[in-house]
PDB file of N, CA and C in Angstrom:
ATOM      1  N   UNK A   1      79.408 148.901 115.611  1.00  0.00           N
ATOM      2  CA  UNK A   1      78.429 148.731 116.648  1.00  0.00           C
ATOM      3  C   UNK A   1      78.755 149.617 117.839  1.00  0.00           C
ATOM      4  N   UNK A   2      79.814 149.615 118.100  1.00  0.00           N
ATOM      5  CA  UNK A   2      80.432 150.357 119.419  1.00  0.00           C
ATOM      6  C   UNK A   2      80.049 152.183 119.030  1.00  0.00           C
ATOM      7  N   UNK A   3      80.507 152.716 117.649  1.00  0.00           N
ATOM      8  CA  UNK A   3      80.265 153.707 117.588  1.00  0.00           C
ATOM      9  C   UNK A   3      78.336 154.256 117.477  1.00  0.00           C
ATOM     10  N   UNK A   4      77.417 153.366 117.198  1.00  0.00           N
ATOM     11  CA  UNK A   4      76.184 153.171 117.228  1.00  0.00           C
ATOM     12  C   UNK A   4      75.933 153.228 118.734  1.00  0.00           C
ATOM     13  N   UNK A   5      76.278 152.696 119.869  1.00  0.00           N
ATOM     14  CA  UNK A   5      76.178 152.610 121.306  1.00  0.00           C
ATOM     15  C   UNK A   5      76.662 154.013 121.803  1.00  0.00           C
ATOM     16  N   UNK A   6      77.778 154.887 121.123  1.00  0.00           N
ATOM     17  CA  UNK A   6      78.309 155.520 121.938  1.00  0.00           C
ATOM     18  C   UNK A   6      77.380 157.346 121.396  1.00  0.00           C
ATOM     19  N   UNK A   7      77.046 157.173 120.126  1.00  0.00           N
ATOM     20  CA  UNK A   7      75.925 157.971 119.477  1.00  0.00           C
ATOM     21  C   UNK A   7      74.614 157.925 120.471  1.00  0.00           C
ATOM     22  N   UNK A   8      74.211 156.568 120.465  1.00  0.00           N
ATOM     23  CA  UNK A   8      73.001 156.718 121.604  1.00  0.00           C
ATOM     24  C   UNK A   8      73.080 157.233 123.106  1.00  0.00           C
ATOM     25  N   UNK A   9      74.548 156.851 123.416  1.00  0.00           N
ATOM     26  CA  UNK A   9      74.898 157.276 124.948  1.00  0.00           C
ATOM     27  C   UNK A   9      74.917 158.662 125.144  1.00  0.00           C
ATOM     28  N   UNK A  10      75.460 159.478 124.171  1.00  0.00           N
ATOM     29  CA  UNK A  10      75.139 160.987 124.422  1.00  0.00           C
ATOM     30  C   UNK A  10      74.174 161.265 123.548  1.00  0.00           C
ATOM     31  N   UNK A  11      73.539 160.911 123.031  1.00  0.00           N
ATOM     32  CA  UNK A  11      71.749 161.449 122.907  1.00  0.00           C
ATOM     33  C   UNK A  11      71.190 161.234 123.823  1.00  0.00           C
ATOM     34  N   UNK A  12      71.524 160.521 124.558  1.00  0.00           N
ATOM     35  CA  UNK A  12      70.791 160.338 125.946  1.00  0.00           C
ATOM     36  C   UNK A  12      71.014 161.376 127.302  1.00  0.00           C
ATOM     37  N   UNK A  13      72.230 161.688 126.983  1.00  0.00           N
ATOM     38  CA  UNK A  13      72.868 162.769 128.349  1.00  0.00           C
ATOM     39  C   UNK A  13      71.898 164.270 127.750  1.00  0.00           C
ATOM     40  N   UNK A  14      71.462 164.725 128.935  1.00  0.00           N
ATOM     41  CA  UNK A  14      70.784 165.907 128.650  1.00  0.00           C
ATOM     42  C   UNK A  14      71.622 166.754 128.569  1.00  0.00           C
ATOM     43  N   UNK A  15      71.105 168.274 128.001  1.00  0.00           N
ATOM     44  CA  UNK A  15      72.040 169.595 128.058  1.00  0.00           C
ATOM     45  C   UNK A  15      71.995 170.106 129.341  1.00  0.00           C
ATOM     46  N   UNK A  16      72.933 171.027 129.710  1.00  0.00           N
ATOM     47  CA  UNK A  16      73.235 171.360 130.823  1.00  0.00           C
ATOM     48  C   UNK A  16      73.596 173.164 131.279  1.00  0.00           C
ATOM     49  N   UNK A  17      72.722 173.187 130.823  1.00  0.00           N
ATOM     50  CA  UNK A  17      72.524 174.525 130.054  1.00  0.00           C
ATOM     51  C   UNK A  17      72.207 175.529 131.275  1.00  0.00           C
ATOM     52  N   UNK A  18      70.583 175.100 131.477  1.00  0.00           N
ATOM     53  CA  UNK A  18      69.838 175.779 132.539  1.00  0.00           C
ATOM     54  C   UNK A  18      69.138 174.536 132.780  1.00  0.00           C
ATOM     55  N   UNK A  19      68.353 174.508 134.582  1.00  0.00           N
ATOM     56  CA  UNK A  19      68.034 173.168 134.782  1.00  0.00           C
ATOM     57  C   UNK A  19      66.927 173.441 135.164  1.00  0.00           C
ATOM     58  N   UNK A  20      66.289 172.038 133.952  1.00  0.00           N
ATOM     59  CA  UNK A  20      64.881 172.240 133.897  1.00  0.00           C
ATOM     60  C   UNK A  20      63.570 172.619 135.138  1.00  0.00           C
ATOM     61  N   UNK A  21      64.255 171.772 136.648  1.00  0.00           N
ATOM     62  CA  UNK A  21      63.050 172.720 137.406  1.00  0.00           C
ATOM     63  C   UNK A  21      63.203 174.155 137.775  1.00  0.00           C
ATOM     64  N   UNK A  22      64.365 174.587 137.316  1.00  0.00           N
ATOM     65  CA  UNK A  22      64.129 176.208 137.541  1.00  0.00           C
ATOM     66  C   UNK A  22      63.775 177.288 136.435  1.00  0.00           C
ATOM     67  N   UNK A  23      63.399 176.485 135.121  1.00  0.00           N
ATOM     68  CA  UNK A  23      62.516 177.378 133.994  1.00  0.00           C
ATOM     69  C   UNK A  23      61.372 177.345 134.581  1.00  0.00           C
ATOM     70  N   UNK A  24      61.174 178.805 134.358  1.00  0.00           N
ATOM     71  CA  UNK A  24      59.688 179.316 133.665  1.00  0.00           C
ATOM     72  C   UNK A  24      58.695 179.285 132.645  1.00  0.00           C
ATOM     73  N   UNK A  25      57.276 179.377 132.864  1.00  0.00           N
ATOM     74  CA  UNK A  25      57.190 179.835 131.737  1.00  0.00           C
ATOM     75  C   UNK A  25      57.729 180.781 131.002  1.00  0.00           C
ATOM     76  N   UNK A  26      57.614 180.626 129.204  1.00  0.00           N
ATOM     77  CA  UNK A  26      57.552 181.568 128.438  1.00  0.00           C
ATOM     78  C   UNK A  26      56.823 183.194 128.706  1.00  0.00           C
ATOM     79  N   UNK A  27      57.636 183.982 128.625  1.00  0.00           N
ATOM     80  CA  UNK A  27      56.973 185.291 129.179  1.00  0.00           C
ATOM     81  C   UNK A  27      56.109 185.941 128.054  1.00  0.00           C
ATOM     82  N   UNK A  28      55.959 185.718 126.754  1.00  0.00           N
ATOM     83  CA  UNK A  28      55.278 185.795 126.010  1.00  0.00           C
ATOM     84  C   UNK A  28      54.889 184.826 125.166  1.00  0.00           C
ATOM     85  N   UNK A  29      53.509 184.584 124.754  1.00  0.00           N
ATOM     86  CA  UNK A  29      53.338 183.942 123.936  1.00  0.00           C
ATOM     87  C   UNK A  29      53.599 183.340 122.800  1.00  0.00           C
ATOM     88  N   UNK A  30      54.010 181.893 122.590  1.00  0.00           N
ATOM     89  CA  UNK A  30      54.941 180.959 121.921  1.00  0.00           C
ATOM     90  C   UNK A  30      54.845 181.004 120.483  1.00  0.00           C
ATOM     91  N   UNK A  31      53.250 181.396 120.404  1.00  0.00           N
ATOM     92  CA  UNK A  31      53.093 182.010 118.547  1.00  0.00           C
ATOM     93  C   UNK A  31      53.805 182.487 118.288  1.00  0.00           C
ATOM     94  N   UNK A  32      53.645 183.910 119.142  1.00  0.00           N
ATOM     95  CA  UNK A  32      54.487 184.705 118.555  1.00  0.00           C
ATOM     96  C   UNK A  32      56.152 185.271 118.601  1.00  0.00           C
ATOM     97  N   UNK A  33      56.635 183.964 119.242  1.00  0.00           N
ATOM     98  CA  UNK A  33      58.187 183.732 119.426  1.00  0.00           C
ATOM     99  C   UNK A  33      58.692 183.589 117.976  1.00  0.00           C
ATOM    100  N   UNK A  34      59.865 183.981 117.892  1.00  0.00           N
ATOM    101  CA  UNK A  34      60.594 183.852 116.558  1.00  0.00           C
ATOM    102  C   UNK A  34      61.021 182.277 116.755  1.00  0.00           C
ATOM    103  N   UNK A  35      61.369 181.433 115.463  1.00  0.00           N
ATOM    104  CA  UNK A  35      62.131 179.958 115.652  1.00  0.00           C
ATOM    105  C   UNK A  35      63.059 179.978 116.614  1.00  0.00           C
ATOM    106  N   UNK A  36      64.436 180.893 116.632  1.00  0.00           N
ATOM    107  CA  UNK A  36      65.316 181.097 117.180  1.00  0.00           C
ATOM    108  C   UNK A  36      65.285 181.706 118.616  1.00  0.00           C
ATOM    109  N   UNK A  37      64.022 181.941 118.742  1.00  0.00           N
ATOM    110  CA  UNK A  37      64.247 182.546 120.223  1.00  0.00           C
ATOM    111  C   UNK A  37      63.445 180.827 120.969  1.00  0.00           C
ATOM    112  N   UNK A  38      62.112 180.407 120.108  1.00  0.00           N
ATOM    113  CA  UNK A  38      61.903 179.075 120.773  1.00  0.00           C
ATOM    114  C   UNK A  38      62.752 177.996 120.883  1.00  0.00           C
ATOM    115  N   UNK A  39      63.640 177.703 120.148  1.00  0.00           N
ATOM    116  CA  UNK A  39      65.336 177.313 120.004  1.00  0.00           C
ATOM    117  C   UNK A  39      66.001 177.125 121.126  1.00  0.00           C
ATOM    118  N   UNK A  40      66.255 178.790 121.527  1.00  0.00           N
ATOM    119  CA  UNK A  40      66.979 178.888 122.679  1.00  0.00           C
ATOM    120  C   UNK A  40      66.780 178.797 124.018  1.00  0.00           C
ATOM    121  N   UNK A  41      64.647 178.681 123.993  1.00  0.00           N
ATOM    122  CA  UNK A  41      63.931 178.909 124.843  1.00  0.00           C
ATOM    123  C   UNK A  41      64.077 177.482 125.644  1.00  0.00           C
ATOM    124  N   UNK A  42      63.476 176.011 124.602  1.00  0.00           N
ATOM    125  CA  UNK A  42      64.305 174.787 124.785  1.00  0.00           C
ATOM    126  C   UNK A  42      65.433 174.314 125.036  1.00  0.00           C
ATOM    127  N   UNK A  43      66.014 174.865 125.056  1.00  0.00           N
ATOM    128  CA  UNK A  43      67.369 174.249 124.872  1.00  0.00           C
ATOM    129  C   UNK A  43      67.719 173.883 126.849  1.00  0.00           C
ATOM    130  N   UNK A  44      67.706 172.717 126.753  1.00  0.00           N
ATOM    131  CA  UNK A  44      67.841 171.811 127.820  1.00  0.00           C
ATOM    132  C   UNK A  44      66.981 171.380 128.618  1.00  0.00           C
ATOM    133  N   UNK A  45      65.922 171.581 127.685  1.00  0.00           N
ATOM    134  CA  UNK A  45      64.579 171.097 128.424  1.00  0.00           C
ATOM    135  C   UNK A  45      64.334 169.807 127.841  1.00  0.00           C
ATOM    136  N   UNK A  46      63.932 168.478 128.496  1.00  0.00           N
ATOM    137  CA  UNK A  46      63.486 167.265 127.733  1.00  0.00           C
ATOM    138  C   UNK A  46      62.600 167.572 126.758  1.00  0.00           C
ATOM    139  N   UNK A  47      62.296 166.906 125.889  1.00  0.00           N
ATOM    140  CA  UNK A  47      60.588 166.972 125.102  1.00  0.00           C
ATOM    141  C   UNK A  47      59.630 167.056 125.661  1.00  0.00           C
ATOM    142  N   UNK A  48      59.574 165.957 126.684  1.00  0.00           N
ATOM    143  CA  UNK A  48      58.224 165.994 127.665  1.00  0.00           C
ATOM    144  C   UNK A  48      58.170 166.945 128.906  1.00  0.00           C
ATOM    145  N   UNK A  49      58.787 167.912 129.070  1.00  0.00           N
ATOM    146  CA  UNK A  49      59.387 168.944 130.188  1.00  0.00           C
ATOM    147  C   UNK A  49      57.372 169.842 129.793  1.00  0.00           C
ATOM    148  N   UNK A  50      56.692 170.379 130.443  1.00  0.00           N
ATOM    149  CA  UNK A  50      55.643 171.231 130.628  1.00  0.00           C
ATOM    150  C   UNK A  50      55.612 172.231 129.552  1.00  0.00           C
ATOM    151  N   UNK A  51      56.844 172.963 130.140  1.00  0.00           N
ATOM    152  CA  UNK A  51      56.833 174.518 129.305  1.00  0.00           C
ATOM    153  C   UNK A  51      57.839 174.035 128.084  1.00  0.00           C
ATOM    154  N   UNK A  52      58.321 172.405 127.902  1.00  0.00           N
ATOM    155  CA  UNK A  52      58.941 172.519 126.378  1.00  0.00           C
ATOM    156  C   UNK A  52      57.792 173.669 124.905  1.00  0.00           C
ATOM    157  N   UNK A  53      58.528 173.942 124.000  1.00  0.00           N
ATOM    158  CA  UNK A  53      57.498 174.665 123.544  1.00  0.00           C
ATOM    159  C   UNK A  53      57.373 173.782 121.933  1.00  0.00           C
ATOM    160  N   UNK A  54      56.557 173.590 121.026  1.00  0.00           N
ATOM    161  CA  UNK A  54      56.509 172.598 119.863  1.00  0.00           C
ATOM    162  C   UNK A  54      55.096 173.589 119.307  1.00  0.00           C
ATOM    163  N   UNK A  55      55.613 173.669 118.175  1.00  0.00           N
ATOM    164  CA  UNK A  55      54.870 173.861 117.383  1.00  0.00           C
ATOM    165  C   UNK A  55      54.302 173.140 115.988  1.00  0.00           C
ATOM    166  N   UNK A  56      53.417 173.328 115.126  1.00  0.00           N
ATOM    167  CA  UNK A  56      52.576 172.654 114.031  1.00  0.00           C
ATOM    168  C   UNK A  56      51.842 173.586 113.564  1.00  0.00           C
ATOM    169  N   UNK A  57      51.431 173.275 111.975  1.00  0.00           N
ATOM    170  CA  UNK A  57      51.019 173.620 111.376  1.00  0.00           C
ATOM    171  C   UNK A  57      49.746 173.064 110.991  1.00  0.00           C
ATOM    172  N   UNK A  58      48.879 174.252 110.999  1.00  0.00           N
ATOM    173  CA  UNK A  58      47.243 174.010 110.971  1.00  0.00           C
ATOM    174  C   UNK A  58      46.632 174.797 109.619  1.00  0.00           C
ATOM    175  N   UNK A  59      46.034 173.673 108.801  1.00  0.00           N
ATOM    176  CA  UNK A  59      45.274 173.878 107.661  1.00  0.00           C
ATOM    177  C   UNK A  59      44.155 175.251 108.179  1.00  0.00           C
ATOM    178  N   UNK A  60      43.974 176.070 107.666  1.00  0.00           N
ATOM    179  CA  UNK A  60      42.865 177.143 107.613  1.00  0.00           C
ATOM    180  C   UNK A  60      41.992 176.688 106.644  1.00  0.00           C
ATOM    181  N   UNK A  61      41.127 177.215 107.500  1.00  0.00           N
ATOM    182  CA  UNK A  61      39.431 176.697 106.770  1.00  0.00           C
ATOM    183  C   UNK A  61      39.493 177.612 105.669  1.00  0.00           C
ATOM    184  N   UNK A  62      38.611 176.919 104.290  1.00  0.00           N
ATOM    185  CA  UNK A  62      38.723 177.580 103.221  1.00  0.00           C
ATOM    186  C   UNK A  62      39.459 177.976 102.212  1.00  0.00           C
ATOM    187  N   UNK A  63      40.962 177.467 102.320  1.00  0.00           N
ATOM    188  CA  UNK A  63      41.994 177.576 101.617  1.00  0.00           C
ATOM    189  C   UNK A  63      42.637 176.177 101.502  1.00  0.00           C
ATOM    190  N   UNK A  64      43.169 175.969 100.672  1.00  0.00           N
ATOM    191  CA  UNK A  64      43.931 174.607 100.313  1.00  0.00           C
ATOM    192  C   UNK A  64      45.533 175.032 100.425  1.00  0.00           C
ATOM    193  N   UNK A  65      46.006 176.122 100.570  1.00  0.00           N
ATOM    194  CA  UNK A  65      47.395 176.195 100.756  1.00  0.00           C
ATOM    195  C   UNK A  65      47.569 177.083 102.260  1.00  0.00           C
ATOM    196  N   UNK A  66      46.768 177.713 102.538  1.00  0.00           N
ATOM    197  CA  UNK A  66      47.148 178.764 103.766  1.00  0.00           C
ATOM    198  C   UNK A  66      47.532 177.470 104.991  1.00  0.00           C
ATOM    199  N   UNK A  67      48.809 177.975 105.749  1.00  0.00           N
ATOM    200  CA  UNK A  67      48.711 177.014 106.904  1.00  0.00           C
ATOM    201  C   UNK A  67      48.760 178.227 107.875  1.00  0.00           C
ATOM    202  N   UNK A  68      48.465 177.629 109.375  1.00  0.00           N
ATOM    203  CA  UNK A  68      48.360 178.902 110.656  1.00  0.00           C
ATOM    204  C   UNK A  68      49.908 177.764 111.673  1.00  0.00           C
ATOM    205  N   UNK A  69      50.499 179.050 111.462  1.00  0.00           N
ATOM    206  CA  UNK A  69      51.627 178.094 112.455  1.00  0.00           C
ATOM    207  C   UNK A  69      51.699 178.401 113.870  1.00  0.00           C
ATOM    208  N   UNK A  70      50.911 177.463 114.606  1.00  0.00           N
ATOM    209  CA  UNK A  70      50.570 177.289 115.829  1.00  0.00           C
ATOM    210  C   UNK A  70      51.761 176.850 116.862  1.00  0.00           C
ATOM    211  N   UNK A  71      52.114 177.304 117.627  1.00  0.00           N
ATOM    212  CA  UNK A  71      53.343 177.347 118.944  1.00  0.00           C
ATOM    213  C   UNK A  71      52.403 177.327 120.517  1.00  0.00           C
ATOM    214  N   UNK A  72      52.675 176.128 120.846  1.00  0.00           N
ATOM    215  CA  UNK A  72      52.130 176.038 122.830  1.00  0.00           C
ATOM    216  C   UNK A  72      52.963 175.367 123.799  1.00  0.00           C
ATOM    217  N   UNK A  73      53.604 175.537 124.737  1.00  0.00           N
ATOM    218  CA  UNK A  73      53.888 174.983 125.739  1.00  0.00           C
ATOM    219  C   UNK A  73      53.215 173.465 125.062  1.00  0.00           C
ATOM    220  N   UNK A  74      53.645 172.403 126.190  1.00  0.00           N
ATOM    221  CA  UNK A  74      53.471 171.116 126.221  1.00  0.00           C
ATOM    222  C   UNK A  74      51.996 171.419 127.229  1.00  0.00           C
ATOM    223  N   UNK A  75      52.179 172.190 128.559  1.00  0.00           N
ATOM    224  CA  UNK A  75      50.966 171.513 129.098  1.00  0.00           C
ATOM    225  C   UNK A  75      50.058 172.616 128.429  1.00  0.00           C
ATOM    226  N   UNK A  76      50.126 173.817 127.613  1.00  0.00           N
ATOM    227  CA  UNK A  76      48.788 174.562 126.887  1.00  0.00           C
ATOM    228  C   UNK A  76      48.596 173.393 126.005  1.00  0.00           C
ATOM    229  N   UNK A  77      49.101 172.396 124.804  1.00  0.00           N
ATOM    230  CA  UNK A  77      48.917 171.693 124.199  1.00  0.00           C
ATOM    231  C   UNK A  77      47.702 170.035 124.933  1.00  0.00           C
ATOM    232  N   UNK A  78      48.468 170.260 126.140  1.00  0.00           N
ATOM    233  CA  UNK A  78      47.588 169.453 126.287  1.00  0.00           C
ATOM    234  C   UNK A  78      46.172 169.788 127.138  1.00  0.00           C
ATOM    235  N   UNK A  79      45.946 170.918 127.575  1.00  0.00           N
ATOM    236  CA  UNK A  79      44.851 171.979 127.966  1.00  0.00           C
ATOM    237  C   UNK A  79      43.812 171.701 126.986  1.00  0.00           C
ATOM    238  N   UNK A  80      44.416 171.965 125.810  1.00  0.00           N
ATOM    239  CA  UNK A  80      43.653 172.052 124.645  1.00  0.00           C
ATOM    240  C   UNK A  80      43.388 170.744 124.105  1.00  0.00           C
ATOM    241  N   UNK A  81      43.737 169.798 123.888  1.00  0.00           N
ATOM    242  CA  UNK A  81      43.451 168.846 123.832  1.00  0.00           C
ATOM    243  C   UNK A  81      42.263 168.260 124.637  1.00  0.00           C
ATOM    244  N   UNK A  82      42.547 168.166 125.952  1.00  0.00           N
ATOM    245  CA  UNK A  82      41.777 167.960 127.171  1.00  0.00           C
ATOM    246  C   UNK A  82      40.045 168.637 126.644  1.00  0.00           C
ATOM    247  N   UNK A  83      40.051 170.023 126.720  1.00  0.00           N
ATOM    248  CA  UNK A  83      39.107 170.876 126.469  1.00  0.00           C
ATOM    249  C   UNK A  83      38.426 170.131 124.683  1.00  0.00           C
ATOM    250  N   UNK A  84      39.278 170.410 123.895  1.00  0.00           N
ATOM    251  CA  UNK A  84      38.184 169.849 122.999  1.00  0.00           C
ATOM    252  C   UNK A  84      37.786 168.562 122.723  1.00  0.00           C
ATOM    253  N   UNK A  85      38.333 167.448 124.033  1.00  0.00           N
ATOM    254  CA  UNK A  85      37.533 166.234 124.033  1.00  0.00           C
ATOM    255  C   UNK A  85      36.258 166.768 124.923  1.00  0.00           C
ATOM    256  N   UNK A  86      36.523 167.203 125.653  1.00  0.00           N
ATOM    257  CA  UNK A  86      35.257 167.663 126.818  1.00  0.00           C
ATOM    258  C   UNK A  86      34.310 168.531 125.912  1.00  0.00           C
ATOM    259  N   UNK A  87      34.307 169.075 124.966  1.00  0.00           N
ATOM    260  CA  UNK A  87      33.713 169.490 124.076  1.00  0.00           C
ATOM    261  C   UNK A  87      32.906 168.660 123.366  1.00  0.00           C
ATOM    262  N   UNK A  88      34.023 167.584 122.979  1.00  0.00           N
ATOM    263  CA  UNK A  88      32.959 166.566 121.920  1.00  0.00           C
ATOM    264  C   UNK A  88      32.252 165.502 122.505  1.00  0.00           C
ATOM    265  N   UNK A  89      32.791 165.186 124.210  1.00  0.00           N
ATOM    266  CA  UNK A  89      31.751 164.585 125.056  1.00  0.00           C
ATOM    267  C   UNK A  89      30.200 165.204 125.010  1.00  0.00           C
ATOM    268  N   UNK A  90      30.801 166.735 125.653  1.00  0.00           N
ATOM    269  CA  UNK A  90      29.137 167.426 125.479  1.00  0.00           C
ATOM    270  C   UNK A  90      28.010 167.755 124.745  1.00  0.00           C
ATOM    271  N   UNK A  91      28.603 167.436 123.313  1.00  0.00           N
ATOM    272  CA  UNK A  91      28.138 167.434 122.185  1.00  0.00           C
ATOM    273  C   UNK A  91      27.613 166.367 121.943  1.00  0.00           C
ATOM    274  N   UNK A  92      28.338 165.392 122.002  1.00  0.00           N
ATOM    275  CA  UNK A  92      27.374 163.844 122.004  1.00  0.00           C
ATOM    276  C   UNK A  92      26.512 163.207 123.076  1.00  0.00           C
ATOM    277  N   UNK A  93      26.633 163.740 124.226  1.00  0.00           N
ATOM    278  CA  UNK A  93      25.550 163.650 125.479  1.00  0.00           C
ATOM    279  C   UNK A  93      24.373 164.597 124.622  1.00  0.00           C
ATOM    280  N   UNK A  94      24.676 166.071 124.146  1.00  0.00           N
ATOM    281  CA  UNK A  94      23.835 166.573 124.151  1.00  0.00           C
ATOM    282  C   UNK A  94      22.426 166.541 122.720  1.00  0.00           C
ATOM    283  N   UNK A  95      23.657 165.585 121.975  1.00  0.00           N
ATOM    284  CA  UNK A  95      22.736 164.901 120.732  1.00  0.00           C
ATOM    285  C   UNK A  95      21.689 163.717 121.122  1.00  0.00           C
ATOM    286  N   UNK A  96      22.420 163.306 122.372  1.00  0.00           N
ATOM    287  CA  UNK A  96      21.677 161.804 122.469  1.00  0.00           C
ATOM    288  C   UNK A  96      20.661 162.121 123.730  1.00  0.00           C
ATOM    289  N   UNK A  97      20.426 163.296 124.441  1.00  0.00           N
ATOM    290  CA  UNK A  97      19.438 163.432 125.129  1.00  0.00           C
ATOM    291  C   UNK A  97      18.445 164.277 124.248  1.00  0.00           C
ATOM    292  N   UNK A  98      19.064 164.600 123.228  1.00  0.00           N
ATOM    293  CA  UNK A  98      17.832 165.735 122.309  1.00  0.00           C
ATOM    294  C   UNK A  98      16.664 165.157 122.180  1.00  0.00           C
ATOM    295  N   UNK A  99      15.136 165.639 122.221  1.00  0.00           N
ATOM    296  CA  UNK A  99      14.128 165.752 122.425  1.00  0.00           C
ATOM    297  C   UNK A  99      14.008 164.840 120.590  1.00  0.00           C
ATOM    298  N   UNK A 100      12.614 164.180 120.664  1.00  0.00           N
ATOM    299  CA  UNK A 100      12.725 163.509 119.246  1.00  0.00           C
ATOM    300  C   UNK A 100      11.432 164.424 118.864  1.00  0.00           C
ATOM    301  N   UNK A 101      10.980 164.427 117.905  1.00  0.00           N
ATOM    302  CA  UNK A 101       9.598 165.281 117.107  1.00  0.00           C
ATOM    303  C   UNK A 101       8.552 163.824 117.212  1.00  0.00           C
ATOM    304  N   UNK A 102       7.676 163.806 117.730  1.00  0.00           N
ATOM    305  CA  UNK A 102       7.290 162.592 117.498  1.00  0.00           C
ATOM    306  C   UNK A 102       5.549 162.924 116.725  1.00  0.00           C
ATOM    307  N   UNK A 103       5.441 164.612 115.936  1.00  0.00           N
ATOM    308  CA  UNK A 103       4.513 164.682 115.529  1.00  0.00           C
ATOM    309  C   UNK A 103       4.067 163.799 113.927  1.00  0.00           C
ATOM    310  N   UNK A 104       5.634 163.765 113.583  1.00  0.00           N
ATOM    311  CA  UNK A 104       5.136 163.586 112.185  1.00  0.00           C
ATOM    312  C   UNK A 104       5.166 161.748 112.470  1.00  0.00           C
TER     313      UNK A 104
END
């Protein structure tokens, strides 16, 4: 039990590397960062830190095996997020004010 407590106690201590309010952004775009440079890019940044960088893999339309491996900052991730709810708001306002045919 003690060694279970003392595992969690330094998963908990952050790295001390570089400190997180004095990163920058990424000076180039996170796509196209190698693993190892986004690696090093994190490294002592929390998870939830802005410019942490996380990437995923996105099914391409039309193929059953192609994936697109997508890389964003935390707050571009959530930009985008944001934006394509505001998208599907406007889309459903703009279904439900649509004009009806009332010839036939």
């Amino acid at each position: 039990m003690l060694h279970i407590l003392t595992v969690l106690a330094l998963a908990a201590t952050p790295a001390a590397s570089v400190p997180a309010d004095d990163r920058t952004p990424p000076d180039k775009a996170p796509s196209s960062m190698t693993n190892s440079e986004i690696k090093t890019y994190n490294e002592g940044l929390a998870m939830t830190h802005p410019y942490y960088i996380k990437c995923r893999k996105i099914e391409e339309s039309g193929s059953w095996v192609k994936k697109a491996r997508v890389c964003r900052t935390n707050e571009q991730w959530k930009q985008a997020w944001a934006q394509g709810n505001q998208n599907a708001r406007d889309t459903a306002e703009a279904m439900t004010r649509a004009p009806v045919n009332s010839s036939n």
